[in-house]
N, C-alpha and C. Protein backbone atom coordinates (compact mmCIF):
# COMPACT_ATOMS: atom_id res chain seq x y z
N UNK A 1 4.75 -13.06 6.58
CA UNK A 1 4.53 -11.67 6.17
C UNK A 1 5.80 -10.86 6.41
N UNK A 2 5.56 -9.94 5.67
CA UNK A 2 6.81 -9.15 5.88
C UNK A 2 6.73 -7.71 6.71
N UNK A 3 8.08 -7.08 7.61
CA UNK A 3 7.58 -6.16 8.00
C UNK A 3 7.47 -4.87 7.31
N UNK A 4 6.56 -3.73 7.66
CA UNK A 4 7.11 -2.75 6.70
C UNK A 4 5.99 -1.36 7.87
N UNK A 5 5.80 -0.39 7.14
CA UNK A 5 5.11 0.70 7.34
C UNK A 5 4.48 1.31 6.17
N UNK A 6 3.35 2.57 6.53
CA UNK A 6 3.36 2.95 5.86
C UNK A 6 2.93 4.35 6.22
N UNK A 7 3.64 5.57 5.83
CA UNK A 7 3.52 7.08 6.55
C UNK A 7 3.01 7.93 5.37
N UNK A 8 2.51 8.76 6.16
CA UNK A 8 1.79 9.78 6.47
C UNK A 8 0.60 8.47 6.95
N UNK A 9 0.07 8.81 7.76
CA UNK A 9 -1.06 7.83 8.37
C UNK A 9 -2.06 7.82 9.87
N UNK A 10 -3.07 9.00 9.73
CA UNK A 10 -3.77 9.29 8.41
C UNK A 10 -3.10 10.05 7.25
N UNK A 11 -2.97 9.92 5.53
CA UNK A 11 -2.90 10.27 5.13
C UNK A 11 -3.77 11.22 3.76
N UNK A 12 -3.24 12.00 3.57
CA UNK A 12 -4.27 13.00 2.37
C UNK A 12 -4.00 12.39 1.02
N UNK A 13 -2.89 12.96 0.08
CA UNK A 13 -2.75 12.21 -1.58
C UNK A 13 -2.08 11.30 -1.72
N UNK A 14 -1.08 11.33 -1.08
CA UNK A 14 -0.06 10.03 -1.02
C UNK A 14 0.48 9.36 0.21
N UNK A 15 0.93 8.42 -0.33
CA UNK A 15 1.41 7.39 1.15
C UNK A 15 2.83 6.89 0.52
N UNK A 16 3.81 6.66 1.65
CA UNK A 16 5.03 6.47 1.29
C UNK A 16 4.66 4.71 2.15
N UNK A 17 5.02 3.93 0.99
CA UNK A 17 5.01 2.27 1.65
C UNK A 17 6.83 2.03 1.96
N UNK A 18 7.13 1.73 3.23
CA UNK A 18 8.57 1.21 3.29
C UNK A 18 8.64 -0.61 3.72
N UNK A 19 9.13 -1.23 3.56
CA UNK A 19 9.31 -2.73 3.61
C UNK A 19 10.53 -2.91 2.82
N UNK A 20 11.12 -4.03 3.70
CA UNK A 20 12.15 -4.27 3.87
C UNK A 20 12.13 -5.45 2.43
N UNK A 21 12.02 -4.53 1.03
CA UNK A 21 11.96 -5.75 0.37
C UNK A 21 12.67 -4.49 -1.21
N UNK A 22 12.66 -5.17 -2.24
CA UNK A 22 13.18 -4.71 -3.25
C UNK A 22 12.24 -5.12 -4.78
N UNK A 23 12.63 -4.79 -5.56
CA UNK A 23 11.63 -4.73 -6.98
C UNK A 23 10.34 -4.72 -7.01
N UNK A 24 10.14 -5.24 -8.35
CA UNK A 24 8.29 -5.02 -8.43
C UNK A 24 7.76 -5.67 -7.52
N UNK A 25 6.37 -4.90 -7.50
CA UNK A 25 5.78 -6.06 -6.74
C UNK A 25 4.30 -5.42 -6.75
N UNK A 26 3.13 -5.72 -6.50
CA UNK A 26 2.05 -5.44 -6.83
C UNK A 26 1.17 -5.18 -5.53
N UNK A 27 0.07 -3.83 -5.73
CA UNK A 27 -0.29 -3.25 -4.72
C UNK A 27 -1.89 -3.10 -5.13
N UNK A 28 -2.57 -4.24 -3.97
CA UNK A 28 -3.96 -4.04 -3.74
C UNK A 28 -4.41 -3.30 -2.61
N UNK A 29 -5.36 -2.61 -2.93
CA UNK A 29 -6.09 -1.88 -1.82
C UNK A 29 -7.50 -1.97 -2.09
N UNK A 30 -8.25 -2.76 -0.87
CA UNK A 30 -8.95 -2.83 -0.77
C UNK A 30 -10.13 -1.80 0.39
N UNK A 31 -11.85 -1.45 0.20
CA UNK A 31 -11.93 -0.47 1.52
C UNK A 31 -12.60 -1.93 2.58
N UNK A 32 -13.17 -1.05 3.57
CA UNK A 32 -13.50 -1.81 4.47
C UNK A 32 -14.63 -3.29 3.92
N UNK A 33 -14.81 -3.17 3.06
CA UNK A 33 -16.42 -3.97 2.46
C UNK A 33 -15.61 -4.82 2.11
N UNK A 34 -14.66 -4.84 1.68
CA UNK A 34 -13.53 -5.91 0.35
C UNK A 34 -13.44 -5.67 -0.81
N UNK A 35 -13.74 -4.26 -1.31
CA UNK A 35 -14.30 -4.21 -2.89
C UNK A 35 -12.74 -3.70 -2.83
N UNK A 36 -12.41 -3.75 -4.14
CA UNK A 36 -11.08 -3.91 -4.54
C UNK A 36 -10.99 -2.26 -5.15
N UNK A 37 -10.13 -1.29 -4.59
CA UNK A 37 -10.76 0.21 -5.40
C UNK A 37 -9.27 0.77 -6.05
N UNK A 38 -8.16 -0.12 -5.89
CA UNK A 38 -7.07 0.18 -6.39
C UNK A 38 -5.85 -1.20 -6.80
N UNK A 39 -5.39 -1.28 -7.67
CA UNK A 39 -4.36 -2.46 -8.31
C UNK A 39 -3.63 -2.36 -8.81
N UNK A 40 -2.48 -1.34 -8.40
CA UNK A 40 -1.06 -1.43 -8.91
C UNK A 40 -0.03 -2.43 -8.89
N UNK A 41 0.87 -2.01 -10.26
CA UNK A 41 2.16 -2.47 -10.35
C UNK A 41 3.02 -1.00 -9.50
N UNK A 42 3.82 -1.37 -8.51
CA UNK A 42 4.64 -0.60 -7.73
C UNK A 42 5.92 -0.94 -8.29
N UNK A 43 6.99 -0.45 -7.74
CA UNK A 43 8.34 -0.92 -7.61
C UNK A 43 9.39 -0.41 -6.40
N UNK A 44 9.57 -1.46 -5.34
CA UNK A 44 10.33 -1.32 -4.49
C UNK A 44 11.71 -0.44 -4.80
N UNK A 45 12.16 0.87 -4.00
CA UNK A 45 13.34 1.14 -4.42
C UNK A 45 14.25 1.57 -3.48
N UNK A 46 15.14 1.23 -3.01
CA UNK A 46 15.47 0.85 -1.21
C UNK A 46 14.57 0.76 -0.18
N UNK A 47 13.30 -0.20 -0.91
CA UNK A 47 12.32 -0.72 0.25
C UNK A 47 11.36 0.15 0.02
N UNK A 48 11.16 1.04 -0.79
CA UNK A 48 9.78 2.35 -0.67
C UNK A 48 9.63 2.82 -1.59
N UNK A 49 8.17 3.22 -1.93
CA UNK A 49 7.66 3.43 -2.95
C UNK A 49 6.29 4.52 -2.33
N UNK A 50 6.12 5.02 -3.02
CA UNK A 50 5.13 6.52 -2.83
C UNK A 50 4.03 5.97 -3.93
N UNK A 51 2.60 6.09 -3.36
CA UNK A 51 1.46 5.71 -3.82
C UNK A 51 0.64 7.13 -3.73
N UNK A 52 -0.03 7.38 -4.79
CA UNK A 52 -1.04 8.35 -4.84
C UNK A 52 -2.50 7.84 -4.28
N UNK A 53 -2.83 8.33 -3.97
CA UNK A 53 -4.22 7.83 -3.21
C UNK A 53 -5.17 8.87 -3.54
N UNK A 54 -5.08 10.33 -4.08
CA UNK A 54 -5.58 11.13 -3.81
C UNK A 54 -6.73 10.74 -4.54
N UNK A 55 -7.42 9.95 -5.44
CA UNK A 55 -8.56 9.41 -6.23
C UNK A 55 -9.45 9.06 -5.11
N UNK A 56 -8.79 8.23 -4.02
CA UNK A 56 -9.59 7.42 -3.24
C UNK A 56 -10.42 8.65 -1.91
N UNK A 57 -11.72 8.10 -1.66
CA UNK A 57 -12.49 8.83 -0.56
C UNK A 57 -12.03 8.69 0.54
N UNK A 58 -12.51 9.40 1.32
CA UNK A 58 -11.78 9.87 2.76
C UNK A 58 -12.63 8.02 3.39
N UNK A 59 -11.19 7.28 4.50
CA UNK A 59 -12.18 6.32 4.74
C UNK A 59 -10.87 4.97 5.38
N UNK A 60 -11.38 4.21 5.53
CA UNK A 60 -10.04 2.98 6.40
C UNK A 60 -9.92 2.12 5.03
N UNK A 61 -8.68 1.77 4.59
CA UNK A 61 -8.14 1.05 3.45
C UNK A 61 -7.57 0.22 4.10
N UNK A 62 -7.19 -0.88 3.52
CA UNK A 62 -6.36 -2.14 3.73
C UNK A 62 -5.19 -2.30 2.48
N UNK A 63 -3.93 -1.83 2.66
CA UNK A 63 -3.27 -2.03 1.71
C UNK A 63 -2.37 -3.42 1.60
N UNK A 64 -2.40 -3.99 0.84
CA UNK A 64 -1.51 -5.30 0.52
C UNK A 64 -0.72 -5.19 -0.68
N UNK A 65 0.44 -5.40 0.22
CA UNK A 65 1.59 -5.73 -0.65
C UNK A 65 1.99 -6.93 -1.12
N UNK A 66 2.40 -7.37 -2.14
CA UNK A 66 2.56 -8.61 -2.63
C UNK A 66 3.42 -8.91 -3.47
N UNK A 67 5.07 -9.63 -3.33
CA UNK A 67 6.16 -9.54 -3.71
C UNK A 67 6.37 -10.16 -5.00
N UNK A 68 7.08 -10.40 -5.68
CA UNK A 68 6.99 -11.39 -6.71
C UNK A 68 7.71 -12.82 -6.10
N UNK A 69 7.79 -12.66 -5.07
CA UNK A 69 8.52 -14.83 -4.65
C UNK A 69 6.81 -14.67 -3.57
N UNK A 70 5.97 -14.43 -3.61
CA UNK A 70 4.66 -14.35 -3.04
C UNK A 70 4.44 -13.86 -1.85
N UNK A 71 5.40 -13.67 -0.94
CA UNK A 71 5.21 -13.09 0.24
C UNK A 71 4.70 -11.66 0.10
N UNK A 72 3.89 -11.38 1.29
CA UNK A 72 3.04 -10.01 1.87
C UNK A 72 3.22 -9.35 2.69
N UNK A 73 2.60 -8.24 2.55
CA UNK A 73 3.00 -7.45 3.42
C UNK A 73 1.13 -6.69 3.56
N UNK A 74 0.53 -6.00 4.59
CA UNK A 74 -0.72 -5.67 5.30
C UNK A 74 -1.01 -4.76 6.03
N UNK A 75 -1.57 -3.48 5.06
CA UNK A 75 -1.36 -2.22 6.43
C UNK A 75 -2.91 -1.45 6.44
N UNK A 76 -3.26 -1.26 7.46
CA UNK A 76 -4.30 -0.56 7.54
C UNK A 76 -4.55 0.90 7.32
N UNK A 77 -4.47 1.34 6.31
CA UNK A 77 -4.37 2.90 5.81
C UNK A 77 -5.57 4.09 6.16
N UNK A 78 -5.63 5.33 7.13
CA UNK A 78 -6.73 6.06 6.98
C UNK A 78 -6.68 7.15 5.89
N UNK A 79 -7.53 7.15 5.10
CA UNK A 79 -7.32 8.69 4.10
C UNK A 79 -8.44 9.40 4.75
N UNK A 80 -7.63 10.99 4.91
CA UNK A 80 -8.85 11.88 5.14
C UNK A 80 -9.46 12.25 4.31
């Protein structure tokens, strides 16, 4: 896995993802149950990328990052 962060956290509309990685790469978020409530294409751009969240309910997310050579990255997100 890879390391990374992710701030504002708890966060409100958006979340800034940083990891130590570069280009596309694809962003699941899942809530606590496993249901899948978000599936972006992102793009790394000196390691960070800003996600809107503001769709999603106040609640504990699991965000996964997922590179294109397959490695991950795993953060536990609160939205208020």
């Amino acid at each position: 896995a890879i390391e990374g962060t992710v701030y504002p956290n708890p966060a409100n509309d958006a979340v800034n993802i940083s990891i130590n990685a570069e280009g596309d790469a694809k962003l699941i978020v899942t809530d606590i149950s496993g249901k899948v409530v978000m599936n972006n294409e992102i793009s790394l751009l000196n390691g960070k990328s800003k996600v809107n969240i503001a769709s999603l309910e106040s609640g504990v997310y699991i965000f996964n990052v997922v590179l294109e050579n397959g490695t991950s990255s795993q953060f536990s997100v609160v939205k208020k």
